[in-house]
Protein backbone atom coordinates (compact mmCIF):
# COMPACT_ATOMS: atom_id res chain seq x y z
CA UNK A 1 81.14 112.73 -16.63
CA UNK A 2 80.15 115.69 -18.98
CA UNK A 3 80.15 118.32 -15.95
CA UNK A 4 83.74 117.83 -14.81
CA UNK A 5 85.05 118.40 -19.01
CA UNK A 6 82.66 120.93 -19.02
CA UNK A 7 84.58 123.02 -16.33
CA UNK A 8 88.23 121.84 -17.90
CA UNK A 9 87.20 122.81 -21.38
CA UNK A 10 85.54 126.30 -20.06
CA UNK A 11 88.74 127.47 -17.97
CA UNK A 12 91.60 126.19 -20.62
CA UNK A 13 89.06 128.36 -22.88
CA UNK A 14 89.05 131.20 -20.00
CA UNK A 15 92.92 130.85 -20.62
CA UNK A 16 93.40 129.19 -17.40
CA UNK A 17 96.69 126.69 -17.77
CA UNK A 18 95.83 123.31 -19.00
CA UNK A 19 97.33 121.78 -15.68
CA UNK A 20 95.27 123.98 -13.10
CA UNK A 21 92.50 123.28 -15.90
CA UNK A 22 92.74 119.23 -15.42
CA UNK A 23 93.10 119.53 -11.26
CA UNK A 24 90.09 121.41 -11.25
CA UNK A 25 88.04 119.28 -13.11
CA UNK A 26 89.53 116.25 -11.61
CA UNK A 27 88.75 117.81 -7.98
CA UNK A 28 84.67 118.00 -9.55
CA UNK A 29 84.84 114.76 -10.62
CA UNK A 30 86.25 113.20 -7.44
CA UNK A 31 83.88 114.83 -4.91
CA UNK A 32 80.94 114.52 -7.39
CA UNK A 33 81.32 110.59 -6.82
CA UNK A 34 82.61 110.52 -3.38
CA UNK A 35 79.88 113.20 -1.78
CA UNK A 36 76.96 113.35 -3.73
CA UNK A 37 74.37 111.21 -2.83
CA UNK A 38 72.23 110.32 -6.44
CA UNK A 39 69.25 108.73 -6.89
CA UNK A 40 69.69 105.44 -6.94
CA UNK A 41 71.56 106.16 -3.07
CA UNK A 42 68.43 107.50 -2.11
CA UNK A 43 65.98 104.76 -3.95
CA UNK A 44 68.41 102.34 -2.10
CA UNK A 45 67.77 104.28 0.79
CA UNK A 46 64.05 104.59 0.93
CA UNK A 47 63.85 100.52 0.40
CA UNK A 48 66.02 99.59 3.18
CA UNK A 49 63.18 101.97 5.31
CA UNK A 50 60.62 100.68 3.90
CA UNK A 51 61.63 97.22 4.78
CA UNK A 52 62.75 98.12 8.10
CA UNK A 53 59.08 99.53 8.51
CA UNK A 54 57.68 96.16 7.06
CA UNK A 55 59.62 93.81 9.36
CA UNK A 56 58.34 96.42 12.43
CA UNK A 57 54.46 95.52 10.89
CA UNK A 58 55.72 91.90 10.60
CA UNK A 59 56.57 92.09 14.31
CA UNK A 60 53.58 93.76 15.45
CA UNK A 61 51.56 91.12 13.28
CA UNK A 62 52.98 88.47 15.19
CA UNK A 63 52.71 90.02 18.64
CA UNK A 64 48.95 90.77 17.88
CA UNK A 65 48.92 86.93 16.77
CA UNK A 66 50.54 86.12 19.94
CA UNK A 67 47.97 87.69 22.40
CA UNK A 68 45.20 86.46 20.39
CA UNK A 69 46.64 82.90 21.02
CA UNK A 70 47.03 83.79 24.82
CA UNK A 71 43.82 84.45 25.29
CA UNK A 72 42.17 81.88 23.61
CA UNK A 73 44.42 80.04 25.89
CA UNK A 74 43.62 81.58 28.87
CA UNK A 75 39.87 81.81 28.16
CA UNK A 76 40.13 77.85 27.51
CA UNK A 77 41.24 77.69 30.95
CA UNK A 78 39.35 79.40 32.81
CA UNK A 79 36.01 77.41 30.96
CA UNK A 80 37.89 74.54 32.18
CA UNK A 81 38.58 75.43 35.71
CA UNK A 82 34.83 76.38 35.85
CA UNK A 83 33.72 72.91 34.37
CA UNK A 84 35.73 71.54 37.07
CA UNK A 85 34.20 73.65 39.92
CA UNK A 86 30.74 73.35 38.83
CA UNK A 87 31.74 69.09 38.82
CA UNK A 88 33.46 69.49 42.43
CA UNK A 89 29.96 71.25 43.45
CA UNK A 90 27.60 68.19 42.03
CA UNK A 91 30.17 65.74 43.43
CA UNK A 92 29.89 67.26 47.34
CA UNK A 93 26.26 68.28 46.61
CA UNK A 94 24.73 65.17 48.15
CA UNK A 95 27.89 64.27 50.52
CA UNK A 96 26.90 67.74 52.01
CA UNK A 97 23.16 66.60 51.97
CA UNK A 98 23.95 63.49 53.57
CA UNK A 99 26.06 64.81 56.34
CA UNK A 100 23.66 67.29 57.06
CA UNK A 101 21.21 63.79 57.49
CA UNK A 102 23.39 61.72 59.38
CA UNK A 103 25.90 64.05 61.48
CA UNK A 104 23.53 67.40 62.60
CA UNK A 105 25.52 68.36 65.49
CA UNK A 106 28.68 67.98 64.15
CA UNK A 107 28.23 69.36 60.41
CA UNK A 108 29.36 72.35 61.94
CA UNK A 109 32.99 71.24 62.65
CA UNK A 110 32.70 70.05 58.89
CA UNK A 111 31.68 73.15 57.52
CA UNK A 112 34.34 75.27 59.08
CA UNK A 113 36.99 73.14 57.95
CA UNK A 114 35.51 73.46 54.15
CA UNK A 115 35.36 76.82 54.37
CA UNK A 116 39.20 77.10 55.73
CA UNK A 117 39.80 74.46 52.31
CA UNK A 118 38.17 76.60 50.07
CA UNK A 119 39.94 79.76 51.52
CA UNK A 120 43.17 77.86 50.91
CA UNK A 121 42.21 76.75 47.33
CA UNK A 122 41.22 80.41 46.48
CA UNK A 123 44.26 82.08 47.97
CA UNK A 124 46.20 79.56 46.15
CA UNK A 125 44.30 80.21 42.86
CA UNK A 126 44.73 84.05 43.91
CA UNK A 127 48.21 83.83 43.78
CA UNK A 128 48.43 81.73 40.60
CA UNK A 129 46.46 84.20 38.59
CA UNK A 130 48.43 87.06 40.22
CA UNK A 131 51.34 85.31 39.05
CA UNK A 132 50.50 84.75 35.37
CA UNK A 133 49.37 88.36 35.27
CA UNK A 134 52.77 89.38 36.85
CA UNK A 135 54.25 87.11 33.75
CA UNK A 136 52.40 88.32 31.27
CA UNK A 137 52.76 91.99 32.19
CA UNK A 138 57.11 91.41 32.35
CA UNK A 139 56.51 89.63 28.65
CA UNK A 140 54.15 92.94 27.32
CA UNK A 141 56.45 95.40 28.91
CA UNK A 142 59.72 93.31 27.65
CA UNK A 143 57.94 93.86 24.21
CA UNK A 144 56.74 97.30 24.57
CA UNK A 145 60.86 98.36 25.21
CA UNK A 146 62.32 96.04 22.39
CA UNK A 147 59.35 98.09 20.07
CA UNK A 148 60.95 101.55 21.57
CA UNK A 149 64.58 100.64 21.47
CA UNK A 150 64.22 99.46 17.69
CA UNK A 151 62.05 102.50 17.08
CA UNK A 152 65.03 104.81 18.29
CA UNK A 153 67.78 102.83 16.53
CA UNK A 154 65.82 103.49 13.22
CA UNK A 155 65.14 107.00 13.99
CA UNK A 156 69.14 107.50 14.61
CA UNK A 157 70.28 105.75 11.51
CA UNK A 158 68.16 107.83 9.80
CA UNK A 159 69.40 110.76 11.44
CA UNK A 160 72.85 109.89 10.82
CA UNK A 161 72.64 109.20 7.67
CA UNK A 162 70.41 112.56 7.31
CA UNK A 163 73.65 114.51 8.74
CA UNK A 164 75.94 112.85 6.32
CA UNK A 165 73.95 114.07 3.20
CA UNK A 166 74.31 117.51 4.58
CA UNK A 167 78.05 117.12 5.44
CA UNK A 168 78.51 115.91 1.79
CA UNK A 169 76.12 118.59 0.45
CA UNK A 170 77.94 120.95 2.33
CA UNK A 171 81.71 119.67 0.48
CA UNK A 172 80.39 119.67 -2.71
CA UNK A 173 79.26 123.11 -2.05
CA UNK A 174 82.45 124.41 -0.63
CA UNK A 175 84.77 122.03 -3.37
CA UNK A 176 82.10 124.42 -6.38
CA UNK A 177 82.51 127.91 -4.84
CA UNK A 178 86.65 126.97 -4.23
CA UNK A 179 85.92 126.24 -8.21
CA UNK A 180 83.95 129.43 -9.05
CA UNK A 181 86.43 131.76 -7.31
CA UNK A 182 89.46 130.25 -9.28
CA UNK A 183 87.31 130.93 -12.26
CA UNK A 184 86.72 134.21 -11.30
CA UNK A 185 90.10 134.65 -10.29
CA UNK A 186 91.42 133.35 -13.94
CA UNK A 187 89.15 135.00 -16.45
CA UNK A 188 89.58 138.65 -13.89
């Protein structure tokens, strides 16, 4: 450390005694370590954000993989579901034709209790979808807050350790002017 037997060798010079000298100079060389912050502290620094900020993308890359897989999903469904429909309609097709042939007066009866089917099977569908969308909005909104909490935790560390740069900024500049005045004081 050149700075620290800079100081020593400029107040034994100033006449200052060769003891107060070395306690000075020791005192520079101790907070110059313990409360400065040098580069590689900040190059250290800047990669543990940066990779905090790369496993965030990472995250988002995987939730944006995620909800392209769920609705592939889902839209596979629902094409099934409607394959299925449109293969329950060509199935009762001709049963309903050949009711209607054999049973006139009573297709009626019939027809109100398909209707009351179908208004089960669609309130029953109603709910399910209801139900996954309930799910799926609980698993976005779950997501969404883990996102926001991280986000804050990142912006407090880094707000921390933003305050404890200026605390040690602050020491080094109180442990130099403490320094300067007992110069001043020597050599005046």
């Amino acid at each position: 450390m050149e700075a620290p037997l800079a100081i020593y060798e400029a107040l034994v010079h100033a006449n200052a005694p060769v003891d107060a000298a070395r306690n000075a100079a020791e005192k520079l060389e101790r907070d110059m370590t313990q409360a400065l912050a040098i580069r590689q502290d900040l190059q250290r620094l800047e990669a543990r954000v940066e990779s905090g900020f790369s496993l965030v993308d990472e995250r988002f890359a995987l939730v944006d993989q995620r909800l392209d897989a769920l609705q592939k999903e889902m839209d596979s469904g629902f094409a099934a579901v409607r394959k299925e429909f449109a293969a329950v309609r060509k199935e009762t097709d001709p049963g309903f034709s050949a009711v209607r042939k054999e049973m006139d007066s009573g297709f009626s009866a019939v027809r109100k209790e398909m209707d009351t089917g179908l208004s089960a099977v669609r309130k029953e569908m109603d709910a399910s979808f209801s139900s996954v969308r309930r799910e799926m909005d609980a698993g976005f909104s779950a997501i969404h807050k883990e996102m926001d909490s991280r986000f804050a935790l990142v912006g407090e560390r880094f707000v921390s350790f933003e305050n404890r740069i200026l605390i040690k900024l602050g020491a080094l500049m109180v442990a130099l002017f403490t320094i300067a005045i007992g110069v001043l004081a020597l050599t005046g």
